[in-house]
Each structure stands twice: as structure tokens, then as C-alpha cells.
Protein backbone atom coordinates (compact mmCIF):
# COMPACT_ATOMS: atom_id res chain seq x y z
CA UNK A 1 -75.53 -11.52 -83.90
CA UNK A 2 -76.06 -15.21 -85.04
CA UNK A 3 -75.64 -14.66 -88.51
CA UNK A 4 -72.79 -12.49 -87.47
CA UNK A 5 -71.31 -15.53 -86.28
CA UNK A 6 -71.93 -17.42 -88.84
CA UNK A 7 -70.35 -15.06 -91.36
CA UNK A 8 -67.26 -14.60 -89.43
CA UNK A 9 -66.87 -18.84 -89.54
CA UNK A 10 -67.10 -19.57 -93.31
CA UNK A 11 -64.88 -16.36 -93.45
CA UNK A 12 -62.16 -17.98 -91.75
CA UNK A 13 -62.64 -21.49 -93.34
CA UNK A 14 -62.22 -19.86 -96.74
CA UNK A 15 -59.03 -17.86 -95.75
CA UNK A 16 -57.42 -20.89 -94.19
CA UNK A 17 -58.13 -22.86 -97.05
CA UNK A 18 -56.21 -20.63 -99.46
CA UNK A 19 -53.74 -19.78 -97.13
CA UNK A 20 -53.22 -23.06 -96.11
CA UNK A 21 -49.06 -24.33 -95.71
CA UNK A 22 -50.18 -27.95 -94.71
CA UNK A 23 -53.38 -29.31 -94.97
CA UNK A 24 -54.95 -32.80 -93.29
CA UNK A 25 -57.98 -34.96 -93.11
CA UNK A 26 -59.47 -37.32 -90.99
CA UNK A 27 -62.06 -38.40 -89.15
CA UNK A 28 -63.42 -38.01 -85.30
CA UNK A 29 -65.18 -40.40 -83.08
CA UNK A 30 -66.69 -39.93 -79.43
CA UNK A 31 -69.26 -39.86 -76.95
CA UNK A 32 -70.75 -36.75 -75.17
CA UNK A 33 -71.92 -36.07 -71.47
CA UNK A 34 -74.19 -33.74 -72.25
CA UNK A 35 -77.49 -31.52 -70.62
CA UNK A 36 -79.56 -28.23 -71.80
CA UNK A 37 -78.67 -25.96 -68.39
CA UNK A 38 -82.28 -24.68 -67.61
CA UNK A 39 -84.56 -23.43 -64.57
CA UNK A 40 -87.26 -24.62 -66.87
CA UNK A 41 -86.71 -28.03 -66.96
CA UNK A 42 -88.45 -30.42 -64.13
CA UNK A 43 -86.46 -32.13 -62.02
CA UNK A 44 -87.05 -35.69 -63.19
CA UNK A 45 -86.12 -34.40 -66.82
CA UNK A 46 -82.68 -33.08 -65.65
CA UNK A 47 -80.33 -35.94 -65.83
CA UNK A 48 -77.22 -35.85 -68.82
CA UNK A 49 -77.05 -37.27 -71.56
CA UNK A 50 -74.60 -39.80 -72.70
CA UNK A 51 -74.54 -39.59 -76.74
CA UNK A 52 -72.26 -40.34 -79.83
CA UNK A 53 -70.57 -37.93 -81.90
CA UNK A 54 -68.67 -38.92 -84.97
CA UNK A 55 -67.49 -36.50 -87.66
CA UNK A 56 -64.79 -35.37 -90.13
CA UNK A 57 -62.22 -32.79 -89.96
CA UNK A 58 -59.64 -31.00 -92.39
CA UNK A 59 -56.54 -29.54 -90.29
CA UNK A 60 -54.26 -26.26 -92.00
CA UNK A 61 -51.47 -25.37 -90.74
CA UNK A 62 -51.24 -21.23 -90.15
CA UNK A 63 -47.89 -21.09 -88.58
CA UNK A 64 -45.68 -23.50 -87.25
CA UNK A 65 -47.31 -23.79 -83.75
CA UNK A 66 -50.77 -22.76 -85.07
CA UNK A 67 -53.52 -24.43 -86.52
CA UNK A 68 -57.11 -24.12 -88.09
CA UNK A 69 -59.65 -27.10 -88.01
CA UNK A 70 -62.53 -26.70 -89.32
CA UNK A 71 -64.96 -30.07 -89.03
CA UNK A 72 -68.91 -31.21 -89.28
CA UNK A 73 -69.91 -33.45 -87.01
CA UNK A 74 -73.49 -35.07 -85.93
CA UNK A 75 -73.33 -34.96 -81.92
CA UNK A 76 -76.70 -36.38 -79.53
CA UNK A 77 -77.37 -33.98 -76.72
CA UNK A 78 -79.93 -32.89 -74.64
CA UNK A 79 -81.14 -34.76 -71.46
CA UNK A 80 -81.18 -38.02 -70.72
CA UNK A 81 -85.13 -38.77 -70.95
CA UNK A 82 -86.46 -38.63 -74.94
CA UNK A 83 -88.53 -35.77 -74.82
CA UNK A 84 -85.59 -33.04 -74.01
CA UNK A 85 -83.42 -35.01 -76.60
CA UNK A 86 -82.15 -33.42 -79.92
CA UNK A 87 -79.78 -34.05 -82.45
CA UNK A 88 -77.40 -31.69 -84.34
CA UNK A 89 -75.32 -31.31 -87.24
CA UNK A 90 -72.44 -29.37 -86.16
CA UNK A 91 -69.58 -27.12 -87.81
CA UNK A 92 -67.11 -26.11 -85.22
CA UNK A 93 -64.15 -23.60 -86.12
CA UNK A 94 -61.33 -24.62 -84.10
CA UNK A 95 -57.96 -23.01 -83.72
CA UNK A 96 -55.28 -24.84 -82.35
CA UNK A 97 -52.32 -24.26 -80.50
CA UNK A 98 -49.65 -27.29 -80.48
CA UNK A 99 -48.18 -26.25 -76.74
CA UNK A 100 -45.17 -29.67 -77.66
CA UNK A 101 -45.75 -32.26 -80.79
CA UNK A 102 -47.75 -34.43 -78.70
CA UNK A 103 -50.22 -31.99 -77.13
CA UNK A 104 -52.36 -28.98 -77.76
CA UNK A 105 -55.24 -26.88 -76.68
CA UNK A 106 -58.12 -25.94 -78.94
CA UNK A 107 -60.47 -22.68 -78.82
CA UNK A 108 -63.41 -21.52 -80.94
CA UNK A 109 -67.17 -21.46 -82.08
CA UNK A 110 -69.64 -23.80 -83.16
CA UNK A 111 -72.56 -23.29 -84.70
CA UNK A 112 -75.56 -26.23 -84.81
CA UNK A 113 -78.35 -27.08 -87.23
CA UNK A 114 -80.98 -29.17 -85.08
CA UNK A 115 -81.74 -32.01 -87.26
CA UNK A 116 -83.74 -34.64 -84.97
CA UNK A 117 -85.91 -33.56 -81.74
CA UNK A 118 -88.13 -36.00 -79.75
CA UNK A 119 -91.86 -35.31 -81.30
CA UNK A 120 -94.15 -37.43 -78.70
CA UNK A 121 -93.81 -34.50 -76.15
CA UNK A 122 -96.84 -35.23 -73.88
CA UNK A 123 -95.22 -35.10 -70.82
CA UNK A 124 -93.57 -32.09 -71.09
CA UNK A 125 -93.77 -29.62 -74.06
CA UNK A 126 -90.56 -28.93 -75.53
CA UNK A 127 -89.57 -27.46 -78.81
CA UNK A 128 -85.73 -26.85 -79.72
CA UNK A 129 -84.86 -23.61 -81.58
CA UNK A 130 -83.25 -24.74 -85.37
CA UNK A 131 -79.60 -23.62 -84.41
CA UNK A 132 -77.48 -23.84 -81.41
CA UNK A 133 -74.45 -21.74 -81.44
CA UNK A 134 -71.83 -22.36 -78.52
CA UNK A 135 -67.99 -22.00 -77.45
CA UNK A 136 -65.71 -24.82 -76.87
CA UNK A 137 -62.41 -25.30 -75.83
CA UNK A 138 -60.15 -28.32 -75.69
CA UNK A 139 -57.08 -30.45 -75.04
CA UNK A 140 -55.79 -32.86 -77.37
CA UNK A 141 -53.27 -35.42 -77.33
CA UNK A 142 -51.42 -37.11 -80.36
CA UNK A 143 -50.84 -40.68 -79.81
CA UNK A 144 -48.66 -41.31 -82.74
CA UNK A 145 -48.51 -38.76 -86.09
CA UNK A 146 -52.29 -40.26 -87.27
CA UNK A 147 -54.20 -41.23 -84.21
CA UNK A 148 -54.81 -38.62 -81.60
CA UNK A 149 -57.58 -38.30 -78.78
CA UNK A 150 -59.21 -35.00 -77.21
CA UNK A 151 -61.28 -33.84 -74.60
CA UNK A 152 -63.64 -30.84 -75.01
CA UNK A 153 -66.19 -28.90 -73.05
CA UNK A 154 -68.58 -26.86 -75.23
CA UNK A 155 -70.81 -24.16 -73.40
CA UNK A 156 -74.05 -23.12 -75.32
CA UNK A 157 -74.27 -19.25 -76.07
CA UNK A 158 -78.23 -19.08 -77.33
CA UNK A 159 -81.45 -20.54 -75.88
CA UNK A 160 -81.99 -23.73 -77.32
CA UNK A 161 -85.81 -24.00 -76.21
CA UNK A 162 -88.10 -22.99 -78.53
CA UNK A 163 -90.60 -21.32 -76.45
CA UNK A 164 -93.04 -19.03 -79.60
CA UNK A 165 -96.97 -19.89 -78.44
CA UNK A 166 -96.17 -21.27 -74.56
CA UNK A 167 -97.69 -19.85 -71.72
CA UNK A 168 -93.98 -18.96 -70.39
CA UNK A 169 -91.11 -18.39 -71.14
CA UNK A 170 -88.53 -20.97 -71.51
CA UNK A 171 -84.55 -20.86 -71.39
CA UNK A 172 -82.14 -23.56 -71.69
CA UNK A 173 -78.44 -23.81 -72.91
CA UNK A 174 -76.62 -27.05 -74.28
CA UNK A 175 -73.75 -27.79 -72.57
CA UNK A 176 -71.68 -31.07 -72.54
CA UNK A 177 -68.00 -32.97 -72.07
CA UNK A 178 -67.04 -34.60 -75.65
CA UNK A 179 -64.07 -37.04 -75.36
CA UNK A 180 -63.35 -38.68 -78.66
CA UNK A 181 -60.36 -40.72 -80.28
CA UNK A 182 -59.63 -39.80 -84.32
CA UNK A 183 -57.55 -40.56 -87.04
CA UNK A 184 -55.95 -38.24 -89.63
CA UNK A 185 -55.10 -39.37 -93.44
């Protein structure tokens, strides 16, 4: 089903490319409130997150109303204490619907490659699976035509804790609030 996924995503980035009326650029900035949801995970490990996520963005117009934005973004997540802390490299497939000029809301997946996880795990043995795929959804506000800012709320789809040679069996999904100002060219 993952790969699945993934197919599906490039699949749409390359017809929206090509099919493209009106394309933009820019570039995203933010922070994240973020926390793996998990039964596994002891109390004093549990807190959020906050992190930075920064990224870039390309913006097609389908349809007068409707847009495509595909973007790849590095986002810290996980909990608050180091050793249930990772680091992605994101590529979420937004589509956009501009409800007036100045405002839309923005649905679709996102798939993460895990490229940083805490390694001095003595406290608490924790091992994050190499991609994260979730579902987010999101308001956004232009400001003026270039500068806009949004607020998102991504929920994980796949079990983010690696749990191949532990004694048990461990589940956890990312979840977190994004808010984040950007700019586009």
C-alpha cells in the first residue's frame, strides 16, 4: 500500500507539471507542535514537540479555483525528550481549493524519509521505521499576492516505531500542528 502511495504522488506531480496553466515558486517557513500518538511510550517521554520546518514549494494552477502544490520540506517531530526525536525529509502533495483570493483550504498526502533519529537510546529503546506516510489538511491565508501564512494538522497513517528484534510490539503515529509564514516568487 505504501508504495501504492507513493506511485500515485509522483503520478500527480508529473501530470500537474505538464498540465500546468500557471505555475509558482517559493519557499515555506514554520514551527511544528508535534508527538508520535502511542500506548507504548512512557509517560515521562510523552510531552510534544516544538520543531522547525522550512521547505520549498512549486504551486500549478488546475482550474481557476483549484490548485496543486507539490513541496519538500525537512520538518523535526517526535517527542519532546531526544530519544523519541526524529527528523524527516518530507514531500507532501497538496491540493488546494482557493474558497475567496485571500483564503483557502488544503488536502492531501505526505510521504516522509526519516533522515536523523536520536542514537544514545539507553533509556528507552526506540527505533523509527525509514518512512512516515500521513494525511494533512490545511487553511491558508494570503497576506498580500507573495506572502501568505497557513496552518496545518497532519495525522500519521503508518507506525513510525521500528519495533523488528524487541521483546514487544511497538506502535506509534506522528501527528503534529504546523503553522508557517512563506513567500512565493
Amino acid at each position: 500500500m505504501n508504495k501504492n502511495l507513493l506511485f500515485i504522488s509522483i503520478f500527480l506531480i508529473g501530470i500537474s507539471v505538464t498540465s500546468a496553466q500557471e505555475s509558482r515558486y517559493g519557499i515555506r517557513i514554520g514551527a511544528n507542535l508535534s508527538s508520535i500518538s502511542s500506548d507504548d511510550i512512557p509517560d515521562n517521554l510523552d510531552d510534544s514537540r516544538i520543531g522547525v520546518v522550512v521547505g520549498f514549494f512549486a504551486d500549478y494552477a488546475l482550474t481557476q479555483k483549484l490548485r496543486l502544490q507539490p513541496e519538500l520540506q525537512f520538518s523535526g517531530q517526535g517527542n519532546k525528550d531526544e530519544v523519541v526525536r526524529v527528523n524527516y525529509l518530507q514531500l507532501p502533495i497538496l491540493l488546494k481549493y482557493d474558497i475567496k483570493n485571500w483564503i483557502n483550504i488544503h488536502i492531501g498526502p505526505q510521504v516522509g524519509l526519516k533522515i536523523w533519529e536520536w542514537e544514545d537510546n539507553t533509556d528507552f529503546e526506540t527505533n523509527f521505521n525509514t518512512f512516515d506516510f500521513a494525511g494533512v489538511l490545511g487553511l491558508g491565508v494570503n497576506i498580500t499576492n507573495n506572502f501568505f501564512v497557513d496552518l496545518r494538522y497532519a495525522l500519521g497513517l503508518s507506525n513510525v516505531l521500528d519495533d523488528e528484534g524487541a521483546s514487544i510490539s511497538l506502535d506509534g503515529k506522528n501527528r503534529n500542528i504546523q503553522l508557517s509564514i512563506g513567500y512565493r516568487l
